[in-house]
C-alpha atoms as a PDB file:
ATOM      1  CA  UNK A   1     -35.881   9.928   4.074  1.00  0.00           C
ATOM      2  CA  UNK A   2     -37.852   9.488   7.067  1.00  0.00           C
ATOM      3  CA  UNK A   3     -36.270   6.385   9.615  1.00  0.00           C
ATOM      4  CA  UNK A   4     -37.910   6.425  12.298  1.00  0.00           C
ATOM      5  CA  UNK A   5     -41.518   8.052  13.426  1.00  0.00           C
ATOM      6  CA  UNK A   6     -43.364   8.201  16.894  1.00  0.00           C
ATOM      7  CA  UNK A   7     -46.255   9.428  17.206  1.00  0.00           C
ATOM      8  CA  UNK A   8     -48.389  10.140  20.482  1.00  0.00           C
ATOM      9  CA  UNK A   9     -45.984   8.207  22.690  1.00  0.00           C
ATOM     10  CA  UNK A  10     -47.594   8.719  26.714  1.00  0.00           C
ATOM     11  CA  UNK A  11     -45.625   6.778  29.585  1.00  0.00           C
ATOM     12  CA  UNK A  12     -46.702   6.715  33.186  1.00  0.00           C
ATOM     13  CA  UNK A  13     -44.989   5.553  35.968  1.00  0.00           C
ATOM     14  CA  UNK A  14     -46.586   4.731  39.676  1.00  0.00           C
ATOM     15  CA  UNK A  15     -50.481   4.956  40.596  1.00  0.00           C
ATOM     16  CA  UNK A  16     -52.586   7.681  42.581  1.00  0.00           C
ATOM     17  CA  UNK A  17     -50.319   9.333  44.726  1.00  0.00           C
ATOM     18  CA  UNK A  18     -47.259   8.422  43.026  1.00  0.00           C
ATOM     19  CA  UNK A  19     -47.594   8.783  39.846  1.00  0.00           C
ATOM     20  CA  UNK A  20     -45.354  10.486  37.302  1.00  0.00           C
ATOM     21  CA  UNK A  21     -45.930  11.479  33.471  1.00  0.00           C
ATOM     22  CA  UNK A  22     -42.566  10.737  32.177  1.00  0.00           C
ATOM     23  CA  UNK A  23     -43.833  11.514  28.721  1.00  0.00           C
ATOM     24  CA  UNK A  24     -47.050  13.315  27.419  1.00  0.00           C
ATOM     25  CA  UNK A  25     -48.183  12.558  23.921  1.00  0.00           C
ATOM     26  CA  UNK A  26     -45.007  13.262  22.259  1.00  0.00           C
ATOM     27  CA  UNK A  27     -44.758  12.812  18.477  1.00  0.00           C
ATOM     28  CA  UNK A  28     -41.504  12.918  16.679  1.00  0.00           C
ATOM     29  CA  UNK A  29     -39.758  12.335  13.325  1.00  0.00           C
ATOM     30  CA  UNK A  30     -35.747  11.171  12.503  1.00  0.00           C
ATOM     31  CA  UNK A  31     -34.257  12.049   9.066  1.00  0.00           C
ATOM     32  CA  UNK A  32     -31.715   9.659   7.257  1.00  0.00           C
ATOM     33  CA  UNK A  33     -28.564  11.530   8.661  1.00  0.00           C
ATOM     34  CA  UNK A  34     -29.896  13.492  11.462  1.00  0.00           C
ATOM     35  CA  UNK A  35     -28.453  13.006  15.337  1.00  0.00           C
ATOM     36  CA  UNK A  36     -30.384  12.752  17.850  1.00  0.00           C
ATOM     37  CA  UNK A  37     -29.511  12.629  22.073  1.00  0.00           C
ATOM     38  CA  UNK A  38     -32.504  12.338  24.410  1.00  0.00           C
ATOM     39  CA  UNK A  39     -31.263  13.244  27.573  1.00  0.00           C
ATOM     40  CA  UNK A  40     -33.238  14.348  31.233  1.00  0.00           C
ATOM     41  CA  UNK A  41     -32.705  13.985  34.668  1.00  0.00           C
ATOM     42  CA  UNK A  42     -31.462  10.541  36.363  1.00  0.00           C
ATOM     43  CA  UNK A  43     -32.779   8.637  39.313  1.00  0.00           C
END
């Protein structure tokens, strides 16, 4: 069983010269009983 879906999730951070694509159309499912860690680099 499917909990939790995202689909074509994009978020930008900053404008012209200082802007950062933290995320680039990412799509994703979660199962009932799966585990899931997102984890990245830290400012």
């Amino acid at each position: 069983m499917e909990i939790l879906r995202v689909e074509n999730l994009s978020k930008i951070y900053g404008s012209d010269s200082t802007r950062v694509v933290a995320l680039d159309n990412v799509s994703f499912k979660i199962e009932k009983g799966e585990f899931v860690a997102i984890v990245g680099a830290s400012r």
